[in-house]
N, C-alpha and C. Protein backbone atom coordinates (compact mmCIF):
# COMPACT_ATOMS: atom_id res chain seq x y z
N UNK A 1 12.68 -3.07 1.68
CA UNK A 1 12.34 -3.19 0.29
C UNK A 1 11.42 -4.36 0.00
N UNK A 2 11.57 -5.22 0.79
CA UNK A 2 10.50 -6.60 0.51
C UNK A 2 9.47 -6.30 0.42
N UNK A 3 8.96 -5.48 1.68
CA UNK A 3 7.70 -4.70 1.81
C UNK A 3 7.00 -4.41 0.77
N UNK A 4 7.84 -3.06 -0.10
CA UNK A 4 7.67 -2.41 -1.49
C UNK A 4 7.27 -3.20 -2.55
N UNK A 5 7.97 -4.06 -2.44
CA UNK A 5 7.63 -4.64 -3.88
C UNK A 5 6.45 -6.20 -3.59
N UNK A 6 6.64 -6.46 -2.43
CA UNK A 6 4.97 -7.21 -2.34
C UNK A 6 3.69 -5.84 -2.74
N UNK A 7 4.02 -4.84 -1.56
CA UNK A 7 2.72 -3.75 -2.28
C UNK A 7 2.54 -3.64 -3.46
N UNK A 8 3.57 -3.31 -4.36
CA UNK A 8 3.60 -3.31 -5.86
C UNK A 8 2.80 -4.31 -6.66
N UNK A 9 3.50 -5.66 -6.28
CA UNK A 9 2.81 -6.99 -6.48
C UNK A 9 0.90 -6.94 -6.16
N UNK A 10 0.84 -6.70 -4.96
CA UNK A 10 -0.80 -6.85 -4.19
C UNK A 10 -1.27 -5.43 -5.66
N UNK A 11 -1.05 -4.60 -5.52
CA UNK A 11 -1.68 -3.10 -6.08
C UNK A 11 -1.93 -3.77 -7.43
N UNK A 12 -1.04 -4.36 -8.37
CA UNK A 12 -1.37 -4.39 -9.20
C UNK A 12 -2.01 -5.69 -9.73
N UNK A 13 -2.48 -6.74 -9.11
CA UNK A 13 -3.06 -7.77 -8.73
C UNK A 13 -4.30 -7.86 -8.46
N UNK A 14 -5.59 -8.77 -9.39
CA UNK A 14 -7.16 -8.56 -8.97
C UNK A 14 -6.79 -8.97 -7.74
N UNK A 15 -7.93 -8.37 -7.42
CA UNK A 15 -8.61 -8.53 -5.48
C UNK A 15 -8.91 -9.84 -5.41
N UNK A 16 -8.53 -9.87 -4.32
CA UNK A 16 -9.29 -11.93 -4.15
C UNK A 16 -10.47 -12.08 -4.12
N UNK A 17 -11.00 -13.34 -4.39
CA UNK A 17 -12.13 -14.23 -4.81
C UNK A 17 -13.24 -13.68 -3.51
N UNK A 18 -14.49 -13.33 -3.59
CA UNK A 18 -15.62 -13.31 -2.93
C UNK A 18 -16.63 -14.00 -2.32
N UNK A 19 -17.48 -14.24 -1.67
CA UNK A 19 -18.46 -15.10 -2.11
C UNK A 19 -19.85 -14.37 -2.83
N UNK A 20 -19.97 -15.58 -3.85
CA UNK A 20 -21.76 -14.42 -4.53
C UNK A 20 -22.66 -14.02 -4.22
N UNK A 21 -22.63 -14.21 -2.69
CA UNK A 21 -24.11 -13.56 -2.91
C UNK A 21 -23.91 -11.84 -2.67
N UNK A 22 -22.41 -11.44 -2.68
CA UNK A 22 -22.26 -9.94 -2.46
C UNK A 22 -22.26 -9.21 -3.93
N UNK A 23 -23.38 -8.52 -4.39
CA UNK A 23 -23.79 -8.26 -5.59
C UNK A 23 -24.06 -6.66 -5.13
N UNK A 24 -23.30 -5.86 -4.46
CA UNK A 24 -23.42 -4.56 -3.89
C UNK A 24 -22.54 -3.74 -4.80
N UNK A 25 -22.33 -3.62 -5.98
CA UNK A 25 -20.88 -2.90 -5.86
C UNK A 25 -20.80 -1.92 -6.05
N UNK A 26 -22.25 -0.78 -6.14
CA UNK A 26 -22.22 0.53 -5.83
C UNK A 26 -21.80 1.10 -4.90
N UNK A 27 -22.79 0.14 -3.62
CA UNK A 27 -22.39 0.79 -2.58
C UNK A 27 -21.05 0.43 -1.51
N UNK A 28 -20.13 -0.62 -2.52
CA UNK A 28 -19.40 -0.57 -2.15
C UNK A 28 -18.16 -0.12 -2.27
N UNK A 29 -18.40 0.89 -3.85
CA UNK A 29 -17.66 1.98 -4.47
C UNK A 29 -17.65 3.14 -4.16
N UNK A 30 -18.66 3.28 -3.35
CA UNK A 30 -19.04 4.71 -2.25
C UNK A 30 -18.15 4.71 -1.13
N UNK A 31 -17.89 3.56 -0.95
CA UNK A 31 -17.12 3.76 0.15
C UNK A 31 -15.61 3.58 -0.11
N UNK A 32 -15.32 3.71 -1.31
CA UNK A 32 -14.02 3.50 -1.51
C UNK A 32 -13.00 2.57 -1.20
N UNK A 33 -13.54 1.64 -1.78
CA UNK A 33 -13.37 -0.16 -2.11
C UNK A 33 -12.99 0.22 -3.67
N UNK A 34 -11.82 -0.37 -3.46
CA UNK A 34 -11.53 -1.12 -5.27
C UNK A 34 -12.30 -2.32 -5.18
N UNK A 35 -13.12 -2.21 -6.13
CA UNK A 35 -13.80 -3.04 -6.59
C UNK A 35 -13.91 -4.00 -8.39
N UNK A 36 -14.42 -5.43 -8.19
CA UNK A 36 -13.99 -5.99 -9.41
C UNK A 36 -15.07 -6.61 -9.60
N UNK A 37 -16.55 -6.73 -10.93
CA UNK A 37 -17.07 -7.61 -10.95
C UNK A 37 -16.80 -8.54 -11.53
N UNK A 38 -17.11 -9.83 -11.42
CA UNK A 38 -16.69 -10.80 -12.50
C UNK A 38 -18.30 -11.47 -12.92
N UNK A 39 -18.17 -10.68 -14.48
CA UNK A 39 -19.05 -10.49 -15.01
C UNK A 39 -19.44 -11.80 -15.96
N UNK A 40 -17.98 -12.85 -16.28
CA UNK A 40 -18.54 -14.07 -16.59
C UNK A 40 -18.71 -14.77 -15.95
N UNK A 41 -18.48 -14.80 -15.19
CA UNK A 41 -19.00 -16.29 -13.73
C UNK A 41 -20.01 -16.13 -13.48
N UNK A 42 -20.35 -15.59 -11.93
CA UNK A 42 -21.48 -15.99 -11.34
C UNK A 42 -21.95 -14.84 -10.83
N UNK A 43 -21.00 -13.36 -11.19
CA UNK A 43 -21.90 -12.05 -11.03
C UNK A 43 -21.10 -11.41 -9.26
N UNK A 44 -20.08 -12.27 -9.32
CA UNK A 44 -19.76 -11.81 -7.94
C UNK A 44 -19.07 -10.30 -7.99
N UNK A 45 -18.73 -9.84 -6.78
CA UNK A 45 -18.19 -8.55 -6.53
C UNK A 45 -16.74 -8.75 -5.08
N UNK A 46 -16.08 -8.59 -6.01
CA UNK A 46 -14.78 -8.53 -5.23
C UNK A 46 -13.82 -7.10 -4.77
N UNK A 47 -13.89 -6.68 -3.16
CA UNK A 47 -14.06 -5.58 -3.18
C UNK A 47 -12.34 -5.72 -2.41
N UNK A 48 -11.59 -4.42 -2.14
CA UNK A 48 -10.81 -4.67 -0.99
C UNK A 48 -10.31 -3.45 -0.75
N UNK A 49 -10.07 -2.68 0.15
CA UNK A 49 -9.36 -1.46 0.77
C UNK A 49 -8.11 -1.15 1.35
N UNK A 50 -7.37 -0.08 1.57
CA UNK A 50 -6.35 0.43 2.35
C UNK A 50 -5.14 0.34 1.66
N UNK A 51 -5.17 0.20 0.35
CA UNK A 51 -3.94 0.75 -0.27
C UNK A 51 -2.94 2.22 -0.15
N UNK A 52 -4.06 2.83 -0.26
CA UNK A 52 -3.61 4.36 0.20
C UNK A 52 -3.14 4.80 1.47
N UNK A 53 -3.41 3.89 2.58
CA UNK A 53 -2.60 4.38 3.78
C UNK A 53 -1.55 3.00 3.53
N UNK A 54 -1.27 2.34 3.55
CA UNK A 54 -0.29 1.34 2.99
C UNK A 54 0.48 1.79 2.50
N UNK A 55 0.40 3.01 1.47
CA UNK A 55 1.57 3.67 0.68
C UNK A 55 1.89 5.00 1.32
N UNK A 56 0.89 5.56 2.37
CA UNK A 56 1.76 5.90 2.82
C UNK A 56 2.88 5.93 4.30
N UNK A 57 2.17 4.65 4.68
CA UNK A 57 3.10 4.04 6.16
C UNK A 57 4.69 3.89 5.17
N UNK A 58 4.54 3.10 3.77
CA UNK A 58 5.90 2.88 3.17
C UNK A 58 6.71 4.67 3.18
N UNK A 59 6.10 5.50 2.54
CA UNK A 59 6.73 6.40 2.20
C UNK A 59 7.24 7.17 3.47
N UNK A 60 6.17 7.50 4.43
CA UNK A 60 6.67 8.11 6.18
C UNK A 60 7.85 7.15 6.54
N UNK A 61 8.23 5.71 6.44
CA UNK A 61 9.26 4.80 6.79
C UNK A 61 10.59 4.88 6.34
N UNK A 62 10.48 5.40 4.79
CA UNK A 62 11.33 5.35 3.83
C UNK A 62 12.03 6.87 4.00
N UNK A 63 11.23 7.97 4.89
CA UNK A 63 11.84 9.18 4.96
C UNK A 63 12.59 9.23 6.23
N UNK A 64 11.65 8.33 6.87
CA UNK A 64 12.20 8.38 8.54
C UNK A 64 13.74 7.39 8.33
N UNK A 65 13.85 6.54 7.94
CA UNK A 65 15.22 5.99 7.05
C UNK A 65 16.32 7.08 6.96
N UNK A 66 15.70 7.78 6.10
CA UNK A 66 16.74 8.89 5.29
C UNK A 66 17.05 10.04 6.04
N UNK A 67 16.24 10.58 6.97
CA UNK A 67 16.13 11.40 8.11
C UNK A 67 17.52 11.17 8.68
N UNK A 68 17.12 9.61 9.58
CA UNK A 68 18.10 8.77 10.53
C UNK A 68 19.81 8.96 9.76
N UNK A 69 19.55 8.23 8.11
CA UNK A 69 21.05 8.44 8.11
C UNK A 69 21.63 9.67 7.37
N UNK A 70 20.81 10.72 7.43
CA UNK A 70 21.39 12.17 7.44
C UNK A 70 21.82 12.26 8.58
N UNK A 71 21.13 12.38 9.47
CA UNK A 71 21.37 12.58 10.67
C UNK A 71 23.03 12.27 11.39
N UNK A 72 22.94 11.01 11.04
CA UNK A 72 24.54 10.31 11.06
C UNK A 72 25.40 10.66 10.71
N UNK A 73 25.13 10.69 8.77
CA UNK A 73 26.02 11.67 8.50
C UNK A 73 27.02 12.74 8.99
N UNK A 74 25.69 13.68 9.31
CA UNK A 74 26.33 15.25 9.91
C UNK A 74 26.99 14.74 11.01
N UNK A 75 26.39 13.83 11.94
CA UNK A 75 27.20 14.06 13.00
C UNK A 75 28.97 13.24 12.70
N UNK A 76 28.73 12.40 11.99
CA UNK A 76 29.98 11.68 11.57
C UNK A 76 31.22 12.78 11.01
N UNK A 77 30.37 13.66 10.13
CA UNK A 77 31.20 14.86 9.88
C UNK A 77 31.80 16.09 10.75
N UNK A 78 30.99 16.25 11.64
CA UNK A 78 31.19 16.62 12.87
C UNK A 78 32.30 16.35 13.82
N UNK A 79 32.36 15.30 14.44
CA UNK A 79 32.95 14.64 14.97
C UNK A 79 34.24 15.00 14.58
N UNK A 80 34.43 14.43 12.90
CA UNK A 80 35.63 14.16 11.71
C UNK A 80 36.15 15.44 11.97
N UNK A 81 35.26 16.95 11.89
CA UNK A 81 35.68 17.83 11.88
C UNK A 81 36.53 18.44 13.09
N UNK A 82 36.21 18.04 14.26
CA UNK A 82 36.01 18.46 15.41
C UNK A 82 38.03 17.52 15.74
N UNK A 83 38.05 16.52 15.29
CA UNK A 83 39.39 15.97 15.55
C UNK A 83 40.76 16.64 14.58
């Protein structure tokens, strides 16, 4: 769960600070960069990626979890049954 809720935290959090002279942010919206200008400063472009596989390494983890203690389950019942 720590995991989760730093992602939560990062996702909904501007992107970190740049340096200016990266003034691209078309083409760095093409490539599917969240991107942020900061339009009162100094014109910079703050870009950053991989949220989307990030959410879903959490979610494949969080099933493989639940998988595991089904899994247990049945066999615990099993067992229970079996005596």
């Amino acid at each position: 769960m720590p995991r989760t809720l730093q992602y939560v935290r990062t996702l909904r959090s501007r992107p970190p600070a740049a340096p200016s002279r990266l003034d691209a942010a078309d083409l760095v919206r093409r490539r599917r960069f969240r991107v942020t200008v900061d339009l009162e400063g100094d014109g910079s472009v703050v870009a950053e990626k991989g949220y989307l596989r990030e959410a879903g390494t959490l979610l494949f983890h969080t099933a493989l979890f639940g998988l595991w203690r089904t899994v247990d389950q049945v066999r615990r019942h099993l067992i229970w049954r079996v005596r």
